[in-house]
Protein backbone atom coordinates (compact mmCIF):
# COMPACT_ATOMS: atom_id res chain seq x y z
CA UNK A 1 13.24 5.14 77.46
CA UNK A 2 12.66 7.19 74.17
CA UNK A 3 14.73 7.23 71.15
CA UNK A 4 15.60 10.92 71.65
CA UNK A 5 17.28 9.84 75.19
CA UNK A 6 18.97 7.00 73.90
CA UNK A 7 20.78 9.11 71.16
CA UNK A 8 22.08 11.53 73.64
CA UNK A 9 23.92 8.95 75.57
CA UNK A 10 25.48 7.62 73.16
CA UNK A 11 26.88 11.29 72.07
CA UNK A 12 28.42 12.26 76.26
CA UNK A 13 32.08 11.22 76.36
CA UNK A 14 32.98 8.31 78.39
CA UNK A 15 33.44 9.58 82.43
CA UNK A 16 36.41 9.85 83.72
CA UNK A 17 37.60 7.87 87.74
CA UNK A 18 37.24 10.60 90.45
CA UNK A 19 38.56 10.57 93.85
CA UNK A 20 37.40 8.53 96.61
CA UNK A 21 34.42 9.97 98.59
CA UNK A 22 35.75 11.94 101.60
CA UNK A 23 36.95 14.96 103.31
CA UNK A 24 39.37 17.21 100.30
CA UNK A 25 43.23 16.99 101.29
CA UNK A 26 44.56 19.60 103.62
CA UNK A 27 48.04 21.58 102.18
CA UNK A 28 48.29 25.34 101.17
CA UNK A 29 47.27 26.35 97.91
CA UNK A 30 49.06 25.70 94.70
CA UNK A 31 51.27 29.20 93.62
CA UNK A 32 51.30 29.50 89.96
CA UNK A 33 55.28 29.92 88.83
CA UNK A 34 56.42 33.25 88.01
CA UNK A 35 60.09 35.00 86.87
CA UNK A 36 61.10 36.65 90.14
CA UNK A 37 60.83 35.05 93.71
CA UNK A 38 57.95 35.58 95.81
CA UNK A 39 58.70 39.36 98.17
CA UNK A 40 58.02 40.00 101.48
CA UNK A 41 54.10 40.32 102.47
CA UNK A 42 53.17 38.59 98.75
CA UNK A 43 50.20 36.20 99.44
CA UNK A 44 49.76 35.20 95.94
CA UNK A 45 47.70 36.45 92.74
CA UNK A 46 49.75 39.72 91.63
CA UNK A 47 53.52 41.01 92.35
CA UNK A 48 52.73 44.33 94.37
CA UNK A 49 53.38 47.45 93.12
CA UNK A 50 55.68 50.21 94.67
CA UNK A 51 53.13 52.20 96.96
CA UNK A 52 52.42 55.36 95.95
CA UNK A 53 52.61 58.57 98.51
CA UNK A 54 49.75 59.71 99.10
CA UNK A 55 48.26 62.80 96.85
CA UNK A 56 48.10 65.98 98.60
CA UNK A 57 44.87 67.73 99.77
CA UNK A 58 43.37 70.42 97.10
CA UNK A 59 45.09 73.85 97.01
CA UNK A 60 48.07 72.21 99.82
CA UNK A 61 51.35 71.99 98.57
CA UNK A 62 52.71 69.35 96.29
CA UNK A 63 54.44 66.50 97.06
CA UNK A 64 58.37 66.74 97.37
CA UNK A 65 59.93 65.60 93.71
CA UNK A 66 63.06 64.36 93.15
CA UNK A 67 65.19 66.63 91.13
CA UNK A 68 65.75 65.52 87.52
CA UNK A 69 68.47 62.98 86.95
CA UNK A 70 68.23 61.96 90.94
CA UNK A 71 67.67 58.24 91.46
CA UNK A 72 64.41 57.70 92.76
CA UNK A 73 63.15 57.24 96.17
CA UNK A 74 63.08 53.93 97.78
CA UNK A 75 60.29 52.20 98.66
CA UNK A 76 58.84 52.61 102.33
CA UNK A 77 60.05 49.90 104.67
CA UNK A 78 63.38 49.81 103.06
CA UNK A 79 66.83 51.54 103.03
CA UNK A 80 68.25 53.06 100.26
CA UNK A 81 71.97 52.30 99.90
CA UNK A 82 74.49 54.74 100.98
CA UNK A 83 75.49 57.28 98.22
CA UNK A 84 78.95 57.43 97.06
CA UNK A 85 80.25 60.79 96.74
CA UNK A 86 82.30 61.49 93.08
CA UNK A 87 85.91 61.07 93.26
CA UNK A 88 87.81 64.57 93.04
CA UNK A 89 88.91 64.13 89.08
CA UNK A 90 92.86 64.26 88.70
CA UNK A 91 93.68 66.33 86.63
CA UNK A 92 97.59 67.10 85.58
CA UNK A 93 98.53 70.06 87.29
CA UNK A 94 95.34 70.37 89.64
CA UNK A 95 95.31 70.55 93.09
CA UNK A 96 92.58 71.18 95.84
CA UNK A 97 93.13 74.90 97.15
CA UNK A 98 93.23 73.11 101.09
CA UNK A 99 96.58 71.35 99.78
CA UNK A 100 97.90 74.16 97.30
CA UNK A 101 101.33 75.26 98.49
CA UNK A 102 102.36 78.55 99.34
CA UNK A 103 104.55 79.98 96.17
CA UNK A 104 108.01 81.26 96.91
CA UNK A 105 108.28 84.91 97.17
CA UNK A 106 111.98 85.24 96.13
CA UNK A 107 115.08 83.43 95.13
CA UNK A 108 115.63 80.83 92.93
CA UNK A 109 112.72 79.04 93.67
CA UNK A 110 110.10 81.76 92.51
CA UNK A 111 112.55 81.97 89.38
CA UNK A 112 111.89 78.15 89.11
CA UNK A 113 108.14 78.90 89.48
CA UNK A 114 108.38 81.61 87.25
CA UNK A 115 110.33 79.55 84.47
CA UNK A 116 107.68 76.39 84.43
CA UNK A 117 104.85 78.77 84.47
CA UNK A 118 103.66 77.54 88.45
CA UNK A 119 104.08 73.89 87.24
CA UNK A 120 106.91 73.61 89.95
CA UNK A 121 106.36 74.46 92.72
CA UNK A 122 108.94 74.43 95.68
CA UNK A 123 106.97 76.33 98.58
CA UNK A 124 108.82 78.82 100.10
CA UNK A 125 112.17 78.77 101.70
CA UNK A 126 113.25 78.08 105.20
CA UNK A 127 113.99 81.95 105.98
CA UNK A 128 110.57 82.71 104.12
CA UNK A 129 108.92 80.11 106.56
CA UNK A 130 110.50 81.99 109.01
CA UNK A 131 109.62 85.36 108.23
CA UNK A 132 105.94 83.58 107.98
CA UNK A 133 106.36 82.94 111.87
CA UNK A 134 107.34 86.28 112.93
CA UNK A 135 105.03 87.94 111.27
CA UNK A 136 102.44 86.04 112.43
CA UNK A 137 103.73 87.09 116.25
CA UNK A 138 103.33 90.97 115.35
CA UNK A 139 100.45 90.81 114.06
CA UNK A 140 99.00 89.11 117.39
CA UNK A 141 96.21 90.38 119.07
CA UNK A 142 96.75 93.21 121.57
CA UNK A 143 94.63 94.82 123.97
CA UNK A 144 94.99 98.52 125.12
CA UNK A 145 97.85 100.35 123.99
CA UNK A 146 101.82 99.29 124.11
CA UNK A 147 104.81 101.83 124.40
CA UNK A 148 108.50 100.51 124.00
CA UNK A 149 111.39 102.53 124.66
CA UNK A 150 114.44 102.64 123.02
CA UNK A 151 117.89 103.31 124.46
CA UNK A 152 121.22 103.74 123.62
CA UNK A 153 124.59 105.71 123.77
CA UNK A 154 125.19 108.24 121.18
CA UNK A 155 126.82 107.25 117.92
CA UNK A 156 124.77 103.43 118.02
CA UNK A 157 122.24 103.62 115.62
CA UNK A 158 119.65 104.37 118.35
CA UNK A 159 117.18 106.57 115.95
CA UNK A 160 117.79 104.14 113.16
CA UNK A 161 116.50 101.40 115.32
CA UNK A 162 113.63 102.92 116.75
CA UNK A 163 112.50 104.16 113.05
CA UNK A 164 113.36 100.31 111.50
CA UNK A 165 111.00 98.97 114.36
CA UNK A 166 108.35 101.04 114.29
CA UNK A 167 107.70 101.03 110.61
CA UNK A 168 108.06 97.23 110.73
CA UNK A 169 105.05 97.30 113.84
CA UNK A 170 103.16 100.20 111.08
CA UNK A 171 103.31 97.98 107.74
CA UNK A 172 102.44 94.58 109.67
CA UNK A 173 99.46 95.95 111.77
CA UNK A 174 97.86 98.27 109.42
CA UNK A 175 94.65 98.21 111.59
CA UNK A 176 96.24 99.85 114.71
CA UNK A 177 97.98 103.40 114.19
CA UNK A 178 101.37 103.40 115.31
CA UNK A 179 103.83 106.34 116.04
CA UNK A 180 107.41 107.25 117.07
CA UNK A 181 108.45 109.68 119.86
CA UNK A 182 111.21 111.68 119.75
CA UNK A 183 112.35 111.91 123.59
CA UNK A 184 115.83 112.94 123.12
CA UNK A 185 116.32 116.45 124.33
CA UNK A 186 119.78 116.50 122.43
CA UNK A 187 118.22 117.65 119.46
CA UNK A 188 117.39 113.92 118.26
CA UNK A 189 117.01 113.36 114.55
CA UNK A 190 113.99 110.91 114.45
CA UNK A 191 111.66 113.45 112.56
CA UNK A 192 114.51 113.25 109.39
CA UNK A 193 114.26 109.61 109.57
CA UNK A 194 110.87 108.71 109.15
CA UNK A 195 109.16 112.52 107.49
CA UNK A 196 111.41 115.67 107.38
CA UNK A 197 108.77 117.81 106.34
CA UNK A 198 107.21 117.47 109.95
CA UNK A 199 106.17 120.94 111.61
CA UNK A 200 104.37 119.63 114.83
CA UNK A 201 106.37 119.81 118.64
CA UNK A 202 105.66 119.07 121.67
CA UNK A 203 104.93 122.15 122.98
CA UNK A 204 101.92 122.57 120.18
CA UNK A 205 100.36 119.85 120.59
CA UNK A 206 100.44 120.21 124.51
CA UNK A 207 99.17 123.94 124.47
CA UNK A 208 96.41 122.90 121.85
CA UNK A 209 92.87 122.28 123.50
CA UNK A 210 91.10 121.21 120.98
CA UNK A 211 92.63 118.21 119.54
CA UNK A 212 89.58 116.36 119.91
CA UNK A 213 89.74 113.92 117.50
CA UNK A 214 92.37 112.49 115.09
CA UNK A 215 91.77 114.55 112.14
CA UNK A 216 93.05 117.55 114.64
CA UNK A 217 96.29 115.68 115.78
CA UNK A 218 97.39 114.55 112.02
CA UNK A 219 98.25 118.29 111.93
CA UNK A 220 100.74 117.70 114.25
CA UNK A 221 102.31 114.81 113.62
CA UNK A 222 104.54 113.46 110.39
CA UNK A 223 104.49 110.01 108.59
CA UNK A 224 106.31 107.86 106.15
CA UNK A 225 105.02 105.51 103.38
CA UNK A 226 105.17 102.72 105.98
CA UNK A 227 102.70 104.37 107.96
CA UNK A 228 104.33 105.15 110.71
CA UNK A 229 103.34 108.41 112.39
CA UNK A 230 105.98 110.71 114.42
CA UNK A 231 106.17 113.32 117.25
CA UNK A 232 109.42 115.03 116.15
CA UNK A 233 111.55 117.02 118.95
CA UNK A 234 112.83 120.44 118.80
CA UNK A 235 114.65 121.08 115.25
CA UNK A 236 118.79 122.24 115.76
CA UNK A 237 117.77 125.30 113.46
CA UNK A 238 115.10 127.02 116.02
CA UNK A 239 114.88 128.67 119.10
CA UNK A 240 116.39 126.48 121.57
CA UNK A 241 113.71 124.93 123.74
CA UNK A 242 114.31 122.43 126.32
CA UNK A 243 111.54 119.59 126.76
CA UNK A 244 110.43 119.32 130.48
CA UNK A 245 108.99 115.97 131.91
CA UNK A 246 105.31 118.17 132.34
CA UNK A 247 105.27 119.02 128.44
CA UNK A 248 106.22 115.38 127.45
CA UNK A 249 103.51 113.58 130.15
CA UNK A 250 100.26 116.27 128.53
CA UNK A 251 101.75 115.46 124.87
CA UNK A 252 101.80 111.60 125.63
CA UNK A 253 98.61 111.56 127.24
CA UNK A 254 97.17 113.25 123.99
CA UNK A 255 98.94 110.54 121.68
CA UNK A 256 98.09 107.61 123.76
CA UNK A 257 94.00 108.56 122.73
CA UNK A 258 94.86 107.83 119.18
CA UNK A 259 97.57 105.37 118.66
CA UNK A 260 97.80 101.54 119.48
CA UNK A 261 101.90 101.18 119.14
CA UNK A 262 104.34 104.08 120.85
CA UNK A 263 107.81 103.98 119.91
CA UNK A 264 109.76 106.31 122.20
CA UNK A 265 113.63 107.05 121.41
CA UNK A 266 115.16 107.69 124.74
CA UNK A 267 117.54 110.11 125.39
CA UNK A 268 121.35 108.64 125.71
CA UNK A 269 121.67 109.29 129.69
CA UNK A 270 119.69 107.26 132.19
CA UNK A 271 119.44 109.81 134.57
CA UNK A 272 118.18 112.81 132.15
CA UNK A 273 114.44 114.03 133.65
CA UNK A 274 112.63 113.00 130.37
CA UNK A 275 113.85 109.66 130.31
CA UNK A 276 112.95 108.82 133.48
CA UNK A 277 109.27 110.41 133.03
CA UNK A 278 109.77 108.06 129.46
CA UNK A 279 110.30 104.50 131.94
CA UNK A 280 107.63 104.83 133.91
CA UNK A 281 105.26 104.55 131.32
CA UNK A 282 106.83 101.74 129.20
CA UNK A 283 106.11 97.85 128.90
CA UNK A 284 109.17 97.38 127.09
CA UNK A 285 113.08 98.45 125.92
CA UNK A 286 115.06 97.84 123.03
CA UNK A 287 119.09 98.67 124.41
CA UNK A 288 121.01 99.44 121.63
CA UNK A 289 124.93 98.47 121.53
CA UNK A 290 127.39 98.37 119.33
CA UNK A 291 129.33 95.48 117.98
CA UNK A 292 132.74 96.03 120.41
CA UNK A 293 133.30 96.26 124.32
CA UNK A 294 132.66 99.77 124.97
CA UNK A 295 129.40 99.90 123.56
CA UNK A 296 128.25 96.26 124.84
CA UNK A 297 129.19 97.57 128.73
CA UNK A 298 127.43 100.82 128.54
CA UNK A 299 124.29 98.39 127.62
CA UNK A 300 125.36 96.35 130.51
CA UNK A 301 125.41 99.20 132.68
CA UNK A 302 122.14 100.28 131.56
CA UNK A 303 120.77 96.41 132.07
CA UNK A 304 122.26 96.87 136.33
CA UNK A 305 120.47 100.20 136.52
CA UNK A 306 117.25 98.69 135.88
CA UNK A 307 117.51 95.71 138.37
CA UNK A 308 119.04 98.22 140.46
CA UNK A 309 115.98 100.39 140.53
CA UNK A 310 113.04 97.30 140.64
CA UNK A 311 112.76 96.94 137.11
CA UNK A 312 113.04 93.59 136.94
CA UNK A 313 109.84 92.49 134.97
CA UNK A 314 110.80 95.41 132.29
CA UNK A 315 114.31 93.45 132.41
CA UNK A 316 112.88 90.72 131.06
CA UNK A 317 111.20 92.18 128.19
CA UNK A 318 113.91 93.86 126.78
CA UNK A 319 115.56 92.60 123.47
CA UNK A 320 119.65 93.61 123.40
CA UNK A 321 120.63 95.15 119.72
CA UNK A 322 123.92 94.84 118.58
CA UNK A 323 123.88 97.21 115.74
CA UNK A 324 127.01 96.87 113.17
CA UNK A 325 126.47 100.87 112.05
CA UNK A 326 129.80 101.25 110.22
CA UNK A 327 130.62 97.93 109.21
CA UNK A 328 133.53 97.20 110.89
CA UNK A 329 132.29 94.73 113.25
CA UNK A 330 134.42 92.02 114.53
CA UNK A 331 133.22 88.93 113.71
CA UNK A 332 134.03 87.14 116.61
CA UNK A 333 133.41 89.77 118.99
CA UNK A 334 130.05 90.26 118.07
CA UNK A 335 129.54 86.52 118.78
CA UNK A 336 131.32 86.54 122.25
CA UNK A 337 129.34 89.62 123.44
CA UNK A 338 126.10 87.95 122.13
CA UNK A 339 126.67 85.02 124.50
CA UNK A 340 127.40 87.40 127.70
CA UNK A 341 124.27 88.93 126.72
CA UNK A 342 122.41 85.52 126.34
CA UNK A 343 124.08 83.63 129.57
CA UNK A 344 121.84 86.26 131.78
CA UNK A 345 118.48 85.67 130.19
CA UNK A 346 118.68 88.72 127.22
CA UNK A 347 117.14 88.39 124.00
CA UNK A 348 119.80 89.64 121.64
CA UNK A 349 119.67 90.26 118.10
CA UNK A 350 122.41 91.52 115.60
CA UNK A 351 121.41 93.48 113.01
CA UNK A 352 124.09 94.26 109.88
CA UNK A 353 125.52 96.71 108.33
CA UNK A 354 123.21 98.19 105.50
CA UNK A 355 124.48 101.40 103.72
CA UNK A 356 120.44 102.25 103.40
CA UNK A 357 120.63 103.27 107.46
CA UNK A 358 124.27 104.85 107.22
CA UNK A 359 123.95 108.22 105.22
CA UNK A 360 120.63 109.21 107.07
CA UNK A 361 117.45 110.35 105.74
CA UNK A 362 114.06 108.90 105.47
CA UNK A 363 114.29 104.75 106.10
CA UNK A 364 112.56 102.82 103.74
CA UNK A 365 111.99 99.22 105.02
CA UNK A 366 110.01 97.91 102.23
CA UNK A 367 111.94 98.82 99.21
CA UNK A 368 115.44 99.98 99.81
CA UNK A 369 116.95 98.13 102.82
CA UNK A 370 118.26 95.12 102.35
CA UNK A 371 115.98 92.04 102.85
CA UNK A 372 118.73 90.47 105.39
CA UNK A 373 118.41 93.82 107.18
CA UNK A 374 114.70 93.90 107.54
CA UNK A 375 114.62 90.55 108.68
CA UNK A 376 116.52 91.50 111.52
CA UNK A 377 114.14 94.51 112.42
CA UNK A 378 111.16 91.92 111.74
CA UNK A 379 113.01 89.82 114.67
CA UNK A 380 113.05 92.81 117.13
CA UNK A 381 109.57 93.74 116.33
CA UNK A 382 108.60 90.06 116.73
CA UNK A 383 110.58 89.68 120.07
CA UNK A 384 108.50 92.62 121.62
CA UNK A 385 105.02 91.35 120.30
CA UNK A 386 105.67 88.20 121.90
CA UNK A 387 104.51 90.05 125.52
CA UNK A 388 101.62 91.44 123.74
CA UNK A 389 99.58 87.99 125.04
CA UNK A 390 100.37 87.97 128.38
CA UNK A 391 99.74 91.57 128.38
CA UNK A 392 96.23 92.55 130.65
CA UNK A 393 92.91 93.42 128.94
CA UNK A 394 93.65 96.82 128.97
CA UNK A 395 97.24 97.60 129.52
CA UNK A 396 96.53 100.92 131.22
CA UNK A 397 93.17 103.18 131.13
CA UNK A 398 92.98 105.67 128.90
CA UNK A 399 93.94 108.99 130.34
């Protein structure tokens, strides 16, 4: 051995025990330590990375982006956690507009509302909740046309019922046209209830061909701010003309191609030739009484003529009035002849006295009868519009 191989052994560092000769040890590699925990599908080396989606094709369209301030989208394979929706904020003196309550509409209560500036709110009333009902009823949907009759002795308030009613039926179905018939051949007095400057009769509008459409009938007919058209009769200041059951059929038959709603006021006898022509075309009465015995048994009388002559399903849609015209009603008269009226199956309602309906001219149910009044009319109305559903498709064919 050289000098030059002596000196480099004595410069290598002394060698260090190694392990016995042999297979190595079998055992799964050593994992270097890191600060999270190893995830699902990690085999060592490098956390993985969120994938990527895949970049779309030149000149396709791009992928979909999350809007800005969205939380991102999670990772495929995994579920992203159900999203809370907000809270509605509650705010002093918000509510949602599904849980607003209706205002009141009169009384104290809107004066309440009125006072606190809508801060207090008490709804409406019980007879405004009421009212609500009704109303709902008339306006109901109807098929075909409808025609009620009204009758009544003289001296009951017969016209002012059959006006009352009808404009209720005009301002609570503006959609439909409604009108009032003046069948009383004693000179009746319906056209000076509802619009005395009225010029059209019975006997023009039957000799006119060429009422084709409605533009030519308004000619003929009169109406109030209600809406409520009329057919007036024969004014007591002309040339006396008496209405046949021929001229009232060909001037029905022209109305029924135009209006929805037919109010007919009835003559005061049962056994007069236009008032039976007038029954044979109705779906429903109003009787009108008033408020003592002899004018509750001419409306019984009136109720056994029409069972007596096979009316019985008209019967049963006829609503009993017992109309307090003068104001002198008996208390406790009125009740006991309600309750004869009731025992056999009538609807009955009592309207008031209101000095609006007592000195005649033009009735205004919207602004100058009493509310208490008009409620009473909005009963009638609502008692006759109950039939309107069990009424057929088309309650006759247009002539």
């Amino acid at each position: 051995m050289s000098d030059r191989d002596d000196f480099l052994r004595d410069r290598q560092p002394p060698s260090r025990p190694g392990p016995p000769p042999g297979p190595p040890p079998q055992g799964p590699p050593p994992q270097r330590p890191g600060p999270w925990p190893p995830q699902p599908g990690y085999q060592g080396g490098r956390p993985p990375f969120p994938q990527q989606p895949p970049a779309a094709p030149y000149g396709g369209p791009p992928p979909p982006q999350a809007p800005h301030g969205a939380p991102p989208p999670p990772p495929p394979g995994t579920t992203a956690p159900p999203q809370q929706p907000w809270p509605d904020a509650d705010y002093p003196g918000r509510s949602l507009p599904t849980g607003r309550r209706p205002r009141p509409a009169s009384g104290w209560r809107k004066a309440v509302y009125a006072a606190t500036f809508g801060l207090v709110n008490l709804g409406p009333s019980r007879d405004e909740r009421r009212d609500a009902q009704m109303e709902a009823v008339v306006q109901s949907a109807l098929r075909g046309y409808y025609k009620v009759g009204v009758l009544g002795k003289g001296g009951v308030g017969k016209t002012s019922v059959a006006a009352s009613v009808g404009s209720v039926f005009a301002e609570l179905r503006p959609a439909d046209r409604v009108v009032a018939v003046d069948a009383d051949t004693a000179f009746g007095r319906l056209g000076s209830r509802i619009d005395p400057n009225t010029h059209g009769s019975y006997w023009e509008l039957a000799a006119d061909k060429n009422l084709q459409t409605f533009a030519d009938l308004r000619t003929r007919v009169g109406n109030n701010a209600s809406g409520l058209y009329v057919l007036a009769g024969e004014p007591a200041t002309s040339r006396r003309r008496v209405l046949d059951p021929a001229v009232y059929r060909e001037a029905i038959m022209r109305l029924d191609r135009h209006f929805t709603i037919s109010i007919v006021d009835c003559g005061s006898t049962m056994d007069a030739p236009v008032t039976q022509e007038a029954l044979r075309d109705v779906d429903a009465l109003i009787v009108v009484s008033s408020p003592w015995a002899d004018g509750a048994s001419a409306a019984a009388q009136t109720m056994e003529w029409l069972a007596n002559h096979d009316k019985n399903d008209l019967l049963r849609r006829t609503v009993v009035v017992l109309n307090d015209s003068d104001g002198h009603a008996d208390k406790k008269t009125r009740s006991l002849l309600a309750q004869q009226f009731t025992a056999r199956g009538q609807v009955v309602v009592e309207v008031p006295f209101d000095p609006h309906l007592r000195p005649g001219g033009v009735i205004d149910v919207s602004r100058e009868m009493d509310r208490r009044t008009r409620r009473r009319f909005l009963e009638i109305a609502a008692a006759i519009a109950q039939h309107f559903a069990s009424a057929p498709d088309a309650v006759r064919d247009r002539r």
